[in-house]
N, C-alpha and C. Protein backbone atom coordinates (compact mmCIF):
# COMPACT_ATOMS: atom_id res chain seq x y z
N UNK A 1 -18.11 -31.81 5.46
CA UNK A 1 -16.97 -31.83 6.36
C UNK A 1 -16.69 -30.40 6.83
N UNK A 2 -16.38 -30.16 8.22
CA UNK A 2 -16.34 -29.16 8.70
C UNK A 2 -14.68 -28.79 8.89
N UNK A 3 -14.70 -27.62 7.90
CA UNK A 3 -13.13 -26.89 8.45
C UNK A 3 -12.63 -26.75 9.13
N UNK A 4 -11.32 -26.99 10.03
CA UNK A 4 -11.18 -26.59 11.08
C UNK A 4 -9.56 -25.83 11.52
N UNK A 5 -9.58 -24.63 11.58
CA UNK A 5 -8.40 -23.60 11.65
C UNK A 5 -7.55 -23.42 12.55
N UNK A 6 -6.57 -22.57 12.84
CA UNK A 6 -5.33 -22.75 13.73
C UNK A 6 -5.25 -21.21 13.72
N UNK A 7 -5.73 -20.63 14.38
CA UNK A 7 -5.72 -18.93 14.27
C UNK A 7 -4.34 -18.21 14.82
N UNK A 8 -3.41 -17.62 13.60
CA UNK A 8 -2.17 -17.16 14.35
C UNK A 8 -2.81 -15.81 15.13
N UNK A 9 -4.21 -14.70 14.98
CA UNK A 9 -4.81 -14.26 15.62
C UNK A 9 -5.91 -13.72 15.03
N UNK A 10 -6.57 -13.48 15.62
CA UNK A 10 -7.97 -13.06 14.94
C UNK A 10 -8.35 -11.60 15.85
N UNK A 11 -7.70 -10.13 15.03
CA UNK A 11 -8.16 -9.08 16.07
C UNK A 11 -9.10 -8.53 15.25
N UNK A 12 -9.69 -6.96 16.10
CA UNK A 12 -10.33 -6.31 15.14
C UNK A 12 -9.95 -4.94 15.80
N UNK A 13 -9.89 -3.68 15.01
CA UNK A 13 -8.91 -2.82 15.00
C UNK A 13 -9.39 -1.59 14.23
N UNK A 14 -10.16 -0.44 15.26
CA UNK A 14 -10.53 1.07 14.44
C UNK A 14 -8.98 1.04 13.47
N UNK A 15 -9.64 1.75 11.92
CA UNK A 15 -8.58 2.08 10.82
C UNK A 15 -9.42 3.54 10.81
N UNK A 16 -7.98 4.02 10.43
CA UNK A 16 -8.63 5.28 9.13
C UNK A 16 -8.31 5.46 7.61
N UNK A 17 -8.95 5.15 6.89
CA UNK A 17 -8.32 4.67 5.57
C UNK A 17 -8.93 6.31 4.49
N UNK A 18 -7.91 6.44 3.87
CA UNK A 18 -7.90 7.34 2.74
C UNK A 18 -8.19 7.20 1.90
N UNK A 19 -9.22 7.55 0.81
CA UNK A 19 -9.30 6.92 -1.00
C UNK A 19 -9.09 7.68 -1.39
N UNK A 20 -7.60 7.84 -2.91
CA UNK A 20 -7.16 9.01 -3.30
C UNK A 20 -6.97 8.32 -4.78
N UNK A 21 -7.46 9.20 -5.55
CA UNK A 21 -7.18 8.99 -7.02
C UNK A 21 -6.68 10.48 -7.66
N UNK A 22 -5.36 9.92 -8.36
CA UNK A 22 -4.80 11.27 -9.03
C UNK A 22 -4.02 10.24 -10.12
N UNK A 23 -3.52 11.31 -11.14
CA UNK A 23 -3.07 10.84 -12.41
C UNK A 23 -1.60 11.93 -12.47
N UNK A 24 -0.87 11.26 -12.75
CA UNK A 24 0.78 11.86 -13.45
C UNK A 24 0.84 11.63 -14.82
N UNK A 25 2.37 11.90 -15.15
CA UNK A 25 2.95 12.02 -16.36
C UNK A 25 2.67 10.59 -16.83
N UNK A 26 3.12 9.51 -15.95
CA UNK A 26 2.88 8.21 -16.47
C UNK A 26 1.89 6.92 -15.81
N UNK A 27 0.60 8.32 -15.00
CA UNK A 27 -0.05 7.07 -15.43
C UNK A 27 -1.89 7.12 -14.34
N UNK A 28 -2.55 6.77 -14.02
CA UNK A 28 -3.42 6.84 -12.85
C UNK A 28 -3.63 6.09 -12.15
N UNK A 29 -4.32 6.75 -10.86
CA UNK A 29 -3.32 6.12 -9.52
C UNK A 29 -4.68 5.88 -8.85
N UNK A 30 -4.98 4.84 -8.42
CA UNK A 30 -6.65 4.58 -7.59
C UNK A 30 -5.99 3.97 -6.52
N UNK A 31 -6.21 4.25 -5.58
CA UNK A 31 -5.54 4.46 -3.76
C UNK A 31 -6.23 3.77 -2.69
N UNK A 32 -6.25 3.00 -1.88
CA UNK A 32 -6.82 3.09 -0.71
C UNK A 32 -5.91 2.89 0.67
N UNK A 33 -5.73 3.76 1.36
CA UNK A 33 -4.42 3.93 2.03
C UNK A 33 -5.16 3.65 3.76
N UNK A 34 -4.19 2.40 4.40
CA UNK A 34 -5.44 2.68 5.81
C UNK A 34 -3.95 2.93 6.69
N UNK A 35 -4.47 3.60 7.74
CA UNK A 35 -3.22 3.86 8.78
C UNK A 35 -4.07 2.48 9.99
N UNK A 36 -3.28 2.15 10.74
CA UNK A 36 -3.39 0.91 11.42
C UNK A 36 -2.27 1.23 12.53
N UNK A 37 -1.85 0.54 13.66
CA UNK A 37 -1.36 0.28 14.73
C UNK A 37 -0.59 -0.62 14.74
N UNK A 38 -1.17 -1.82 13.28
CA UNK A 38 -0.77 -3.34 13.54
C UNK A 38 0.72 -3.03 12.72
N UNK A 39 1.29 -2.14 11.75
CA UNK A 39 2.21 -2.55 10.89
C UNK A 39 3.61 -1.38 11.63
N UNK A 40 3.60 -0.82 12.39
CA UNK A 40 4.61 0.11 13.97
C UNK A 40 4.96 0.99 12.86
N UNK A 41 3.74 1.83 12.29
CA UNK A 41 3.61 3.04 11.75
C UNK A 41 3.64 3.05 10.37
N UNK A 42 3.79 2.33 9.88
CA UNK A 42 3.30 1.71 8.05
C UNK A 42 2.27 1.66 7.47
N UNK A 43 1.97 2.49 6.24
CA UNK A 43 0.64 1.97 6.19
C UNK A 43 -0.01 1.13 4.83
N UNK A 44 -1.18 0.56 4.97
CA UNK A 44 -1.26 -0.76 4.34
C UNK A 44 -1.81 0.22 2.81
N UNK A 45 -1.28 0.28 1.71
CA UNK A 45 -2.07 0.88 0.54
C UNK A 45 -2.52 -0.03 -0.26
N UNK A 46 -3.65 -0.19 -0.93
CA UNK A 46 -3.89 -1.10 -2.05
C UNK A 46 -4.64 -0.23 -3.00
N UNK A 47 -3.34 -0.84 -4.28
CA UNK A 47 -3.61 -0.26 -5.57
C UNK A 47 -5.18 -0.96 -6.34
N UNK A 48 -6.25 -0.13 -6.34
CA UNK A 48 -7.37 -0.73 -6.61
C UNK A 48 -7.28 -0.56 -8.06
N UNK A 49 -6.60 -0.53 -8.74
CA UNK A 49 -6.72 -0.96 -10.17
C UNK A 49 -6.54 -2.21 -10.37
N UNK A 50 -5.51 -3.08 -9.76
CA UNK A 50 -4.89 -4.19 -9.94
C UNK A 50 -5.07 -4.84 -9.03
N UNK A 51 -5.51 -4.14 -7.72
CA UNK A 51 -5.60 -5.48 -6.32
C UNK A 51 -4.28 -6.00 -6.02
N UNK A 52 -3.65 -5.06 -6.21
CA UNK A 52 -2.11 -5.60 -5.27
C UNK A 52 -2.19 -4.32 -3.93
N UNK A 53 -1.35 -4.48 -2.74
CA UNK A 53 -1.35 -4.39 -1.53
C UNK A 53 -0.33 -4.42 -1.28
N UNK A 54 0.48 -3.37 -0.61
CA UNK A 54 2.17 -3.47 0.43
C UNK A 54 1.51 -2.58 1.73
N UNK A 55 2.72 -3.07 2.72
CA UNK A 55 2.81 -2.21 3.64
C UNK A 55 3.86 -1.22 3.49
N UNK A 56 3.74 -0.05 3.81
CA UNK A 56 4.95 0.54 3.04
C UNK A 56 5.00 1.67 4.06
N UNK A 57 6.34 1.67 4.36
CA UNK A 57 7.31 2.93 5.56
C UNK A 57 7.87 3.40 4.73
N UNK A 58 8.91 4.72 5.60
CA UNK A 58 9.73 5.42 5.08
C UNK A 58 10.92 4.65 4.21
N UNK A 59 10.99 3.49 5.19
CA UNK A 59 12.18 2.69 4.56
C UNK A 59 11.53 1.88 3.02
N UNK A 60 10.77 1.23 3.21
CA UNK A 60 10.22 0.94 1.67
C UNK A 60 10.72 1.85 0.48
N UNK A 61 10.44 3.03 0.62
CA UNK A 61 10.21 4.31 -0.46
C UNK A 61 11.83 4.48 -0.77
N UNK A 62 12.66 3.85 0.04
CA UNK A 62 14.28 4.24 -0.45
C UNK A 62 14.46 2.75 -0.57
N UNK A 63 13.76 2.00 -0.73
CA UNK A 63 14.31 0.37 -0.93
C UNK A 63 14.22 0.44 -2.90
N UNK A 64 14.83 0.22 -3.31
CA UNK A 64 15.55 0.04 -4.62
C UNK A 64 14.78 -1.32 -5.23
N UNK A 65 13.35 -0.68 -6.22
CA UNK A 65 12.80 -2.08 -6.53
C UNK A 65 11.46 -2.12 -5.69
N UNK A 66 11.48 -1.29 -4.83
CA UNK A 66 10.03 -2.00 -3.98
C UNK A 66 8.51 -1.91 -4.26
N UNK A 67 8.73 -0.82 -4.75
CA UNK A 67 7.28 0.00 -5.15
C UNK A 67 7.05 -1.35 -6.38
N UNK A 68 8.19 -1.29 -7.44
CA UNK A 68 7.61 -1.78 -8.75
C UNK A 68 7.50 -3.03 -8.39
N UNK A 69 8.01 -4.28 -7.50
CA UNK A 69 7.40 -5.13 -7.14
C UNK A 69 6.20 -5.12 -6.63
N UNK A 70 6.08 -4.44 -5.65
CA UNK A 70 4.76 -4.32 -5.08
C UNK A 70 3.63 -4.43 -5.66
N UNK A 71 3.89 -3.25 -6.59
CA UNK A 71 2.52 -2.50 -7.54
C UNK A 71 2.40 -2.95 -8.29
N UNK A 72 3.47 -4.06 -9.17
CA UNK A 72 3.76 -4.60 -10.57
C UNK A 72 3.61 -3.06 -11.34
N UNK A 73 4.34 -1.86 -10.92
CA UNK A 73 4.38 -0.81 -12.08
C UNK A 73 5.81 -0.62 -12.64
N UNK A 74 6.00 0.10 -13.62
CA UNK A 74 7.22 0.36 -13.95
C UNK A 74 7.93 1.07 -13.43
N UNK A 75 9.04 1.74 -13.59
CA UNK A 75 10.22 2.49 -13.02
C UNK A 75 9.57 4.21 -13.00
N UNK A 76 9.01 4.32 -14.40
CA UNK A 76 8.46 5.56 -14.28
C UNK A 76 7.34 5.66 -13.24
N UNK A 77 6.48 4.87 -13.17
CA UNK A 77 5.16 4.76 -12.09
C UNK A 77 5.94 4.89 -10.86
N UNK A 78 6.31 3.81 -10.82
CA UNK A 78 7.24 3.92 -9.21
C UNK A 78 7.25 5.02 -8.88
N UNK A 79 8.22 5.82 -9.30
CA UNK A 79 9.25 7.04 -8.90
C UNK A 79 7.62 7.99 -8.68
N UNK A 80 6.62 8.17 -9.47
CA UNK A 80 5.46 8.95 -9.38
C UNK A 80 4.59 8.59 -7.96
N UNK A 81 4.70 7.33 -7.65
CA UNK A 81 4.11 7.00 -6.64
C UNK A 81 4.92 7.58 -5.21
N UNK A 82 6.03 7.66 -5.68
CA UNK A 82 6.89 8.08 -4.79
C UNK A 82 7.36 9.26 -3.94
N UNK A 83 7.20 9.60 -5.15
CA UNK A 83 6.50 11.22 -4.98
C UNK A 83 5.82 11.55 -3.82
N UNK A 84 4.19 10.77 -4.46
CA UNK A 84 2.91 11.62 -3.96
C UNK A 84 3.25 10.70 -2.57
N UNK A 85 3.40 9.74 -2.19
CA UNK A 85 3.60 8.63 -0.66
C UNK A 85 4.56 9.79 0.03
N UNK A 86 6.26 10.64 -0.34
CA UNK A 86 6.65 11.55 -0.11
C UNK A 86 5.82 12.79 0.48
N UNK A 87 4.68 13.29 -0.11
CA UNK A 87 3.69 13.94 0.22
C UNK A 87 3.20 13.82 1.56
N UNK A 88 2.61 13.00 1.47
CA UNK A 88 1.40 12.35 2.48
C UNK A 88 2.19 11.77 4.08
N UNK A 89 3.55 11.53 3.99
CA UNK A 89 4.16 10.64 4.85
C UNK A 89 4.14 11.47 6.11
């Protein structure tokens, strides 16, 4: 039986993606950060330890809770991630 889909869109889209691995007080950090067009200046990071993924703006990084949902890290990780995303922004 042949699948058949409902495409909300199907683009394709030059990225420039970053791979950054660094370690803090609480913990190490394996990165892959892409800048994109599609998210109106956000960019998509996925934590390659765990295979979780946010899009994450300026506003994310002051949202209360977001990182450690995101990342499934703790409060201390968070705030470290927060940091270095502070950095880079």
């Amino acid at each position: 039986m042949e699948a058949e889909f409902f495409y909300l869109y199907d683009d394709t889209e030059d990225t420039k993606t970053r791979f950054v691995s660094f370690s803090g007080d609480e913990g190490r950090y394996d990165l892959a950060i892409t800048i994109t067009d599609r998210f109106y200046g956000k960019k998509l990071v996925i934590n390659l330890q765990n295979n979780r993924a946010a899009i994450i703006g300026e506003d994310d990084l002051n949202e209360e809770g977001y990182l450690e949902y995101a990342f499934g890290v703790s409060e201390k990780e968070a705030e470290e991630l927060k940091h270095f995303f502070n950095t880079i922004a």
